[in-house]
PDB file of N, CA and C in Angstrom:
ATOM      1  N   UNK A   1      38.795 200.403  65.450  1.00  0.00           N
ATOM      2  CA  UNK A   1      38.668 199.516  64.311  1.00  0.00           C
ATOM      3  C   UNK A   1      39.665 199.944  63.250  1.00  0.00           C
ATOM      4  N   UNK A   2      40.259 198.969  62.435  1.00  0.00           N
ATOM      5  CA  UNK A   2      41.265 199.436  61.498  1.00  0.00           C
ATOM      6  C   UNK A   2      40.744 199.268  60.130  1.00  0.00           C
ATOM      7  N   UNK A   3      41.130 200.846  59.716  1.00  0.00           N
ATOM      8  CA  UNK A   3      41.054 201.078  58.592  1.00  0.00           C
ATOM      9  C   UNK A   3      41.068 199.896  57.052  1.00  0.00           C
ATOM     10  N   UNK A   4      40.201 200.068  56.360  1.00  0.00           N
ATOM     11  CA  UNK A   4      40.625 199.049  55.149  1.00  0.00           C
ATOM     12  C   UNK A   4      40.939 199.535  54.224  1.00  0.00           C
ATOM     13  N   UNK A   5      41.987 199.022  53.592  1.00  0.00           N
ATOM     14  CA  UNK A   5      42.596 199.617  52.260  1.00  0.00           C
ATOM     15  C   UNK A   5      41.299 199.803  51.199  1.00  0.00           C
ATOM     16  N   UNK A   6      41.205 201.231  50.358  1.00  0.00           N
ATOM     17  CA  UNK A   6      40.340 201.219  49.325  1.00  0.00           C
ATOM     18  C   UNK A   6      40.520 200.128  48.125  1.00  0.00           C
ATOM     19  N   UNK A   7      41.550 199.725  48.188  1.00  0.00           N
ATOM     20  CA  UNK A   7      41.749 198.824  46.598  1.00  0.00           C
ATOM     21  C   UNK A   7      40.751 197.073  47.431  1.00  0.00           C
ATOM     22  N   UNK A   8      40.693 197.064  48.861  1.00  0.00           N
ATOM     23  CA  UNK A   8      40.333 195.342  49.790  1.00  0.00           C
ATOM     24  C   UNK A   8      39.659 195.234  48.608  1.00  0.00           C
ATOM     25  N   UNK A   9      39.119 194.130  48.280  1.00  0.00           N
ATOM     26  CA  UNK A   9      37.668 193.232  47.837  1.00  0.00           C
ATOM     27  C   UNK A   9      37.562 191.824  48.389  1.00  0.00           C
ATOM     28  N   UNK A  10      36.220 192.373  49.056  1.00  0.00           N
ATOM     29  CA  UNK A  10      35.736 191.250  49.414  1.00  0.00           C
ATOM     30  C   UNK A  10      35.873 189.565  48.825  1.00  0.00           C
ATOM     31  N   UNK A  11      35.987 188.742  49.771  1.00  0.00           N
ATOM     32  CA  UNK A  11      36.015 187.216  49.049  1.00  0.00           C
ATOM     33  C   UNK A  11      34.949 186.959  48.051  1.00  0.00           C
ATOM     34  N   UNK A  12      33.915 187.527  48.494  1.00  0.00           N
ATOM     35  CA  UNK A  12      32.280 187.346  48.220  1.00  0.00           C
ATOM     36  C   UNK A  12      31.983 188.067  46.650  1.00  0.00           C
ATOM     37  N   UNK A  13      32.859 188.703  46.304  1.00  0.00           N
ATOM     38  CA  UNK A  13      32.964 189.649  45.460  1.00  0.00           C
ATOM     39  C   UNK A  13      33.777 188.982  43.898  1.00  0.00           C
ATOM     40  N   UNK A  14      34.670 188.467  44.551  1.00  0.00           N
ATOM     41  CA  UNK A  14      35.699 187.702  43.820  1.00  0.00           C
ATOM     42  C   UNK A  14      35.321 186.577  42.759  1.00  0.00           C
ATOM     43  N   UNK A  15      34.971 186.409  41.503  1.00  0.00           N
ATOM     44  CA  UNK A  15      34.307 185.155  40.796  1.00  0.00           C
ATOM     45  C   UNK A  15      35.365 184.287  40.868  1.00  0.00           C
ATOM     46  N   UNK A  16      34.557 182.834  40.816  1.00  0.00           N
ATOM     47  CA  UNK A  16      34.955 181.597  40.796  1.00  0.00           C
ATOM     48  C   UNK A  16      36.652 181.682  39.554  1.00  0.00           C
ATOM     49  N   UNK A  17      35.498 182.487  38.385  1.00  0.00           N
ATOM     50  CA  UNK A  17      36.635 182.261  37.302  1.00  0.00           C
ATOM     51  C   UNK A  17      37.600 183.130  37.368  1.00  0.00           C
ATOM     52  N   UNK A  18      37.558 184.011  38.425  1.00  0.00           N
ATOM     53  CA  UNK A  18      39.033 185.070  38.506  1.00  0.00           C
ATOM     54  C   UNK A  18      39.611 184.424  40.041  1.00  0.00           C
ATOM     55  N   UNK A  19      39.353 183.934  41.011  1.00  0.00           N
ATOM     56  CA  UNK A  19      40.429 182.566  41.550  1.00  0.00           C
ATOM     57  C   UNK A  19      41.059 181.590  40.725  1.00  0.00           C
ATOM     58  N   UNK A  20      40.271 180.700  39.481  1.00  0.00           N
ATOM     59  CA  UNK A  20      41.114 180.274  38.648  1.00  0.00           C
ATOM     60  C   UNK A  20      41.584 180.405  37.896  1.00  0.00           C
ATOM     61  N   UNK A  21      41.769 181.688  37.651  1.00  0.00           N
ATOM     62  CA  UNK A  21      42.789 182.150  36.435  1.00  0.00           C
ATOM     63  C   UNK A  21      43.839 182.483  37.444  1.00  0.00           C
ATOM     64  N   UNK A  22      43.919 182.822  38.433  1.00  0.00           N
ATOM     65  CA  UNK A  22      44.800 183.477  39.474  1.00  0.00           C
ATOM     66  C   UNK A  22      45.496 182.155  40.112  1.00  0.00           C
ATOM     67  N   UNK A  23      44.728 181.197  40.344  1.00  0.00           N
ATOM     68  CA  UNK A  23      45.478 179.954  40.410  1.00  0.00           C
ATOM     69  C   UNK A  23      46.782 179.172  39.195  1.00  0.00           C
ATOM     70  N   UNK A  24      46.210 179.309  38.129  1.00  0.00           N
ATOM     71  CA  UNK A  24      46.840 178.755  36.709  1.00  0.00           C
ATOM     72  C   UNK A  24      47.508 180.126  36.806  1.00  0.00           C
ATOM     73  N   UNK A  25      48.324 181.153  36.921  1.00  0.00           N
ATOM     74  CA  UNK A  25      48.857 181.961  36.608  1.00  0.00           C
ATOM     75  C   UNK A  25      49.861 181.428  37.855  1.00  0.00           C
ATOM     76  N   UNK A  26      49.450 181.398  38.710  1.00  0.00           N
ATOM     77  CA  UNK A  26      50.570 181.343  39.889  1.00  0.00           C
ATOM     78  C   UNK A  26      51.284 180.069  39.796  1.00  0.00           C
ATOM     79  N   UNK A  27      50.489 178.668  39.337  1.00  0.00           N
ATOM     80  CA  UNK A  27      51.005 177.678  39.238  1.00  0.00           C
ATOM     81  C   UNK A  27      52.081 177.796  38.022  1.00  0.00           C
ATOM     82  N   UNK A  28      51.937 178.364  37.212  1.00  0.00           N
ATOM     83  CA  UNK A  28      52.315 178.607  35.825  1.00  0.00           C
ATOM     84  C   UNK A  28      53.707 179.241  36.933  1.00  0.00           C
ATOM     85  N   UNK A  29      53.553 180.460  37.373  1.00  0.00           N
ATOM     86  CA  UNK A  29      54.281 180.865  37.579  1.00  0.00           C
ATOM     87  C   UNK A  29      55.947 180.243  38.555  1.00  0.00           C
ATOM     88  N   UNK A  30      55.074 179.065  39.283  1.00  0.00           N
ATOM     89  CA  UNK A  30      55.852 178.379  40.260  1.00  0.00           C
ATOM     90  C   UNK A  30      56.456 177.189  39.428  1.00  0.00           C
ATOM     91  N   UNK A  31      55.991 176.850  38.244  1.00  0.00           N
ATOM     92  CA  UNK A  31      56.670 175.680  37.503  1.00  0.00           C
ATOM     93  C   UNK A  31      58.084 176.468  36.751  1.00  0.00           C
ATOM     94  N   UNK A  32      57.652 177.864  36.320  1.00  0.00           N
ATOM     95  CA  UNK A  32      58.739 178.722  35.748  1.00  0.00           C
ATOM     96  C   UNK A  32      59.808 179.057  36.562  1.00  0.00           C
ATOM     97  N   UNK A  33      59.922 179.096  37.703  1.00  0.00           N
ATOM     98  CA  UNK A  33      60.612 179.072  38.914  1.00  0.00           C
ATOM     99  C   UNK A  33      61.735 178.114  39.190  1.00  0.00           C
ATOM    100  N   UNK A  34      60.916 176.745  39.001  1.00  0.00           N
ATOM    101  CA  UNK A  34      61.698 175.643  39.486  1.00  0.00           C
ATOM    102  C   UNK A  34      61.841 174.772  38.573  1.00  0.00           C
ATOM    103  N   UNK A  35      61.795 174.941  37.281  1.00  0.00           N
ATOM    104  CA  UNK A  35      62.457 175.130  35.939  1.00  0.00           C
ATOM    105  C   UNK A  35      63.734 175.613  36.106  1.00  0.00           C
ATOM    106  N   UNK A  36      63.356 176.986  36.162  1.00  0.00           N
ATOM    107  CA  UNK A  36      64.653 177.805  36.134  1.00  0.00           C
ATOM    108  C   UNK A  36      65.827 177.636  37.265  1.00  0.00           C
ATOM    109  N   UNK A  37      65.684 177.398  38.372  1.00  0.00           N
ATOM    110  CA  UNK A  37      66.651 176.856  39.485  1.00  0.00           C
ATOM    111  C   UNK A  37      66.972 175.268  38.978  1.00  0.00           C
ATOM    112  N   UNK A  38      66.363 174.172  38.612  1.00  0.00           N
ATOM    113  CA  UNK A  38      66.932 172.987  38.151  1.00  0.00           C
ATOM    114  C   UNK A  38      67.839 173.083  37.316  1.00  0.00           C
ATOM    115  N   UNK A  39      67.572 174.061  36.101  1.00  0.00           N
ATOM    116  CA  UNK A  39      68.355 174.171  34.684  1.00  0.00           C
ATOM    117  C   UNK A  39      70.072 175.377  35.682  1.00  0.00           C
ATOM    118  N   UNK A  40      69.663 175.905  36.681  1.00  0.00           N
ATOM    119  CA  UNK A  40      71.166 176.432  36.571  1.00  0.00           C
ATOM    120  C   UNK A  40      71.733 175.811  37.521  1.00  0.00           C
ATOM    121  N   UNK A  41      71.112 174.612  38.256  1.00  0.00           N
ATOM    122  CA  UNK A  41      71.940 173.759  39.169  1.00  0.00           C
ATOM    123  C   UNK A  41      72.716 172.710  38.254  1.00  0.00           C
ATOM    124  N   UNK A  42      71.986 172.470  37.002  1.00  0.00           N
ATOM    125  CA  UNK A  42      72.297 171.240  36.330  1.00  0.00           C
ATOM    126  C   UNK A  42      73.345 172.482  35.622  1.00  0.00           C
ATOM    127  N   UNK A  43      73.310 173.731  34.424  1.00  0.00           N
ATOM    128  CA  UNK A  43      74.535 174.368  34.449  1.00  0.00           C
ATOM    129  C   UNK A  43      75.886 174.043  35.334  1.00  0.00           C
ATOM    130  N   UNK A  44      75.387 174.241  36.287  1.00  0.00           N
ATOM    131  CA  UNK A  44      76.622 174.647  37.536  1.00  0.00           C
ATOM    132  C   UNK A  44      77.142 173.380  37.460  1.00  0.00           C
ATOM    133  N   UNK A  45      76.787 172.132  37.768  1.00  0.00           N
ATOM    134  CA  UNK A  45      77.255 170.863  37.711  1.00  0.00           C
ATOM    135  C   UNK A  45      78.105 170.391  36.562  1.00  0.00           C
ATOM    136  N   UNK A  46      77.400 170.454  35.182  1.00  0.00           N
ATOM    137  CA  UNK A  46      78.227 170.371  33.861  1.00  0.00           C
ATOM    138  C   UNK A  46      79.441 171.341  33.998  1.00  0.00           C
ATOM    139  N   UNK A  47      79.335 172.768  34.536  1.00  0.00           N
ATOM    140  CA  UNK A  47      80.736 173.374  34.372  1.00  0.00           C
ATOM    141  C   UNK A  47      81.216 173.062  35.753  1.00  0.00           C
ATOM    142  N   UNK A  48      81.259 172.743  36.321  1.00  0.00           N
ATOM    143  CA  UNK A  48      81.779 171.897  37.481  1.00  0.00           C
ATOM    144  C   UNK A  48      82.474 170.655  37.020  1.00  0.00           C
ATOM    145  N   UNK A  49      82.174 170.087  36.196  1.00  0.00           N
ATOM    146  CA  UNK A  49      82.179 168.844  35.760  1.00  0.00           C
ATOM    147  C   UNK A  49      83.568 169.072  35.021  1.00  0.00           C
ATOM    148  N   UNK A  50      83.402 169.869  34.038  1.00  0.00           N
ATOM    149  CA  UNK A  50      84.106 170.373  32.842  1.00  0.00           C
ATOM    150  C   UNK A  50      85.120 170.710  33.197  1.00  0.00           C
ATOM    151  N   UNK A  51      85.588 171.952  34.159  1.00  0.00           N
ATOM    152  CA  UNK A  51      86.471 172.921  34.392  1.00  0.00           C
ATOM    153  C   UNK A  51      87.220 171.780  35.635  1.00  0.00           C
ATOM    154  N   UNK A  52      86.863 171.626  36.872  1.00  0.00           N
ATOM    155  CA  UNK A  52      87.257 170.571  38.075  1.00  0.00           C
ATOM    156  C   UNK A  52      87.487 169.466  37.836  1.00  0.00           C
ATOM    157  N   UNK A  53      86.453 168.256  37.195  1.00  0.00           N
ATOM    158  CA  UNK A  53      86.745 167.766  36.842  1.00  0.00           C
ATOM    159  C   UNK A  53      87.260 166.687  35.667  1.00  0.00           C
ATOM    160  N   UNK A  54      87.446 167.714  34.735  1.00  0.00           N
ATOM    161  CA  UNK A  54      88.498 167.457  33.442  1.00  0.00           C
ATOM    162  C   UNK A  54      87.949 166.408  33.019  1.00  0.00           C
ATOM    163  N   UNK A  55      86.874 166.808  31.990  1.00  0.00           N
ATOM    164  CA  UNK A  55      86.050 165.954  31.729  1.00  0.00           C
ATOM    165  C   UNK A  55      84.899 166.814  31.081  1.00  0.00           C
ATOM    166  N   UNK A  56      85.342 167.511  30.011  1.00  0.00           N
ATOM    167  CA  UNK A  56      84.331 168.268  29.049  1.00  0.00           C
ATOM    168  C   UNK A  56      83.117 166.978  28.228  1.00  0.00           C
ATOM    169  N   UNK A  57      83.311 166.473  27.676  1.00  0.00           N
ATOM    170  CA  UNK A  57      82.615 165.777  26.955  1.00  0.00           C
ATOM    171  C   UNK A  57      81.801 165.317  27.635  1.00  0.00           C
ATOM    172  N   UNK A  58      82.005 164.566  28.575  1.00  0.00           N
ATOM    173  CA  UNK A  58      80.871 164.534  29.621  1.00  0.00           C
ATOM    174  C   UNK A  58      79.950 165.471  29.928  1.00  0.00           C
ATOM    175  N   UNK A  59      80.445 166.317  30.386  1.00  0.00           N
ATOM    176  CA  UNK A  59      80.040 167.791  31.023  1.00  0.00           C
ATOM    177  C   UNK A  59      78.778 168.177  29.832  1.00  0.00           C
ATOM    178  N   UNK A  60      79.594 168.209  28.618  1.00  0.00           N
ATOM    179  CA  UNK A  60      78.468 168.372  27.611  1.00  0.00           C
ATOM    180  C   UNK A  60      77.412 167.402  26.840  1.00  0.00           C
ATOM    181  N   UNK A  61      77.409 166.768  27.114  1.00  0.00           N
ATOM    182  CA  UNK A  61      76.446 165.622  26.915  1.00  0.00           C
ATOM    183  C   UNK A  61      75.910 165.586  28.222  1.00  0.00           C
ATOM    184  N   UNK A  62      75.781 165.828  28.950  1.00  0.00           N
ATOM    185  CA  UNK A  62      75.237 165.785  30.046  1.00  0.00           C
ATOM    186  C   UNK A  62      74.076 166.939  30.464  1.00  0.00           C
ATOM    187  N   UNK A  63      74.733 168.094  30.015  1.00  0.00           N
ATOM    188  CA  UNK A  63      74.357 169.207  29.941  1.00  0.00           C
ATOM    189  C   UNK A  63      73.394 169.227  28.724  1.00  0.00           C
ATOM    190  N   UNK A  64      73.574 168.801  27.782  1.00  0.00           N
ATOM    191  CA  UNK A  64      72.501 168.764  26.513  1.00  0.00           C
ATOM    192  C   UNK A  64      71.346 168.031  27.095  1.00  0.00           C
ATOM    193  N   UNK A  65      71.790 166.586  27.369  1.00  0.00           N
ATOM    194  CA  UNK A  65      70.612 165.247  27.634  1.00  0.00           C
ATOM    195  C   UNK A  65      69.852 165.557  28.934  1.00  0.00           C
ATOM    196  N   UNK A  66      70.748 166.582  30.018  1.00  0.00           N
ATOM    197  CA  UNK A  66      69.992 166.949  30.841  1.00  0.00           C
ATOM    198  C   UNK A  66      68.623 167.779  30.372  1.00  0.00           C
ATOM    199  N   UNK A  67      69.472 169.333  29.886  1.00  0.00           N
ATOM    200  CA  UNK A  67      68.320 169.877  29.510  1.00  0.00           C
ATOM    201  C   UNK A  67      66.885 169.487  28.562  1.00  0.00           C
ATOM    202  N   UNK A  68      67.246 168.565  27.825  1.00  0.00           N
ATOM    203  CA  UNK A  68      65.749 168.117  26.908  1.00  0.00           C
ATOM    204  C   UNK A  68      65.324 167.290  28.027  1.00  0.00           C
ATOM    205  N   UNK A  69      65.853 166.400  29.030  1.00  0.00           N
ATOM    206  CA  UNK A  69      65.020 165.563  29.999  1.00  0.00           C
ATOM    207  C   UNK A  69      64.308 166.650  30.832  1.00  0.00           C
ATOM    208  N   UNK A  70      65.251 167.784  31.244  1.00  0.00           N
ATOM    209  CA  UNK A  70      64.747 168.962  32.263  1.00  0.00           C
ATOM    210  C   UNK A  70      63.138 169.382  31.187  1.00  0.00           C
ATOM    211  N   UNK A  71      63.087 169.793  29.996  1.00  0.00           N
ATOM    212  CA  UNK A  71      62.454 170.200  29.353  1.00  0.00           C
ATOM    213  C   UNK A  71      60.993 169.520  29.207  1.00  0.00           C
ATOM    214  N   UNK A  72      61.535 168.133  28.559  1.00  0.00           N
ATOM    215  CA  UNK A  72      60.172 167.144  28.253  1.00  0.00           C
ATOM    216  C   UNK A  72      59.691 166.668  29.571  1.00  0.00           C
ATOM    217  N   UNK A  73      60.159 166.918  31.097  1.00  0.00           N
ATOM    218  CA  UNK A  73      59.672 166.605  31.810  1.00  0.00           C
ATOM    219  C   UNK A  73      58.260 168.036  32.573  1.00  0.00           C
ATOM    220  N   UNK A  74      59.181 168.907  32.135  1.00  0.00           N
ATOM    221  CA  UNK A  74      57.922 170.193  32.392  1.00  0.00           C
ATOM    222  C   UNK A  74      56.994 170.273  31.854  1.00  0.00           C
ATOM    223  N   UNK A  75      57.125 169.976  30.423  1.00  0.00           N
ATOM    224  CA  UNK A  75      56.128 170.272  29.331  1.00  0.00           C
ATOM    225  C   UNK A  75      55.121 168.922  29.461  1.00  0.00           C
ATOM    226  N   UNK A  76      55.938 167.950  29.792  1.00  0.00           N
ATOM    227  CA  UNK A  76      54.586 166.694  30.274  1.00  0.00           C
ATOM    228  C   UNK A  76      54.098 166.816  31.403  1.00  0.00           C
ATOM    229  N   UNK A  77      54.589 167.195  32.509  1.00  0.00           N
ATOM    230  CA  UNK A  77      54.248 167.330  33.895  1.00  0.00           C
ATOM    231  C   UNK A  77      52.888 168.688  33.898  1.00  0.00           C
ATOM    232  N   UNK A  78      53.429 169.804  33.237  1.00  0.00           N
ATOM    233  CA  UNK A  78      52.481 170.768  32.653  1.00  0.00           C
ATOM    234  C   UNK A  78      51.681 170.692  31.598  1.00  0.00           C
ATOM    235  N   UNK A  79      51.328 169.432  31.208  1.00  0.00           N
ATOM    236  CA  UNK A  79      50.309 169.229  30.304  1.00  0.00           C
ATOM    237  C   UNK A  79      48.998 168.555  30.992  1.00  0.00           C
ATOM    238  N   UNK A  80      50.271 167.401  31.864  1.00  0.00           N
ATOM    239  CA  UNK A  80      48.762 166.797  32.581  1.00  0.00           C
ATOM    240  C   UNK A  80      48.119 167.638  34.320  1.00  0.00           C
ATOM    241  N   UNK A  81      49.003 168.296  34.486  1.00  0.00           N
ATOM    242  CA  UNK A  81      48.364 169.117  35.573  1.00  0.00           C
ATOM    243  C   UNK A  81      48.020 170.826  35.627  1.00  0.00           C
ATOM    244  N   UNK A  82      47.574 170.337  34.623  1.00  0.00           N
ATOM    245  CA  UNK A  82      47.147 172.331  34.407  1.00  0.00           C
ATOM    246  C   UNK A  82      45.845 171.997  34.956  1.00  0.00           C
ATOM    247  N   UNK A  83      45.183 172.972  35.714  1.00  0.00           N
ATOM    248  CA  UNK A  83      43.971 173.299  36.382  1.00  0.00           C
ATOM    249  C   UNK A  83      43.073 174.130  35.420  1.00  0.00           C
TER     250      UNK A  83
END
């Protein structure tokens, strides 16, 4: 039979309200994630934009209007689906 780590705890052990705090922490954590990979793909694109194809003003308006759309879309998306 194999050994169990001293730190295991049982499922049975575990309260309702410490799965959902552990849920809202992780979700929290996975919106911060893919936040952060959208905002440096949309970076990369504006200086892509800018530097390749010669076309700053764009690049930056794009890059601004992106990020508040990137923004107000988390902060609404994470308002109505918080657990």
């Amino acid at each position: 039979m194999a050994s169990v780590p001293s730190e295991y705890v049982p499922a049975a052990v575990v309260s309702p309200e410490e799965v959902r705090e552990h849920r809202r922490s992780y979700l929290g954590f996975e919106r911060m994630v893919a936040f952060s990979a959208l905002h440096i793909a949309l970076a990369w694109a504006c200086l892509a934009l800018a530097f390749i194809g010669h076309a700053p003003v764009v690049a930056f308006l794009l890059g601004v209007g992106g990020s508040l759309v990137t923004i107000a879309a988390f902060v609404i998306y994470g308002a109505s689906h918080d657990a």
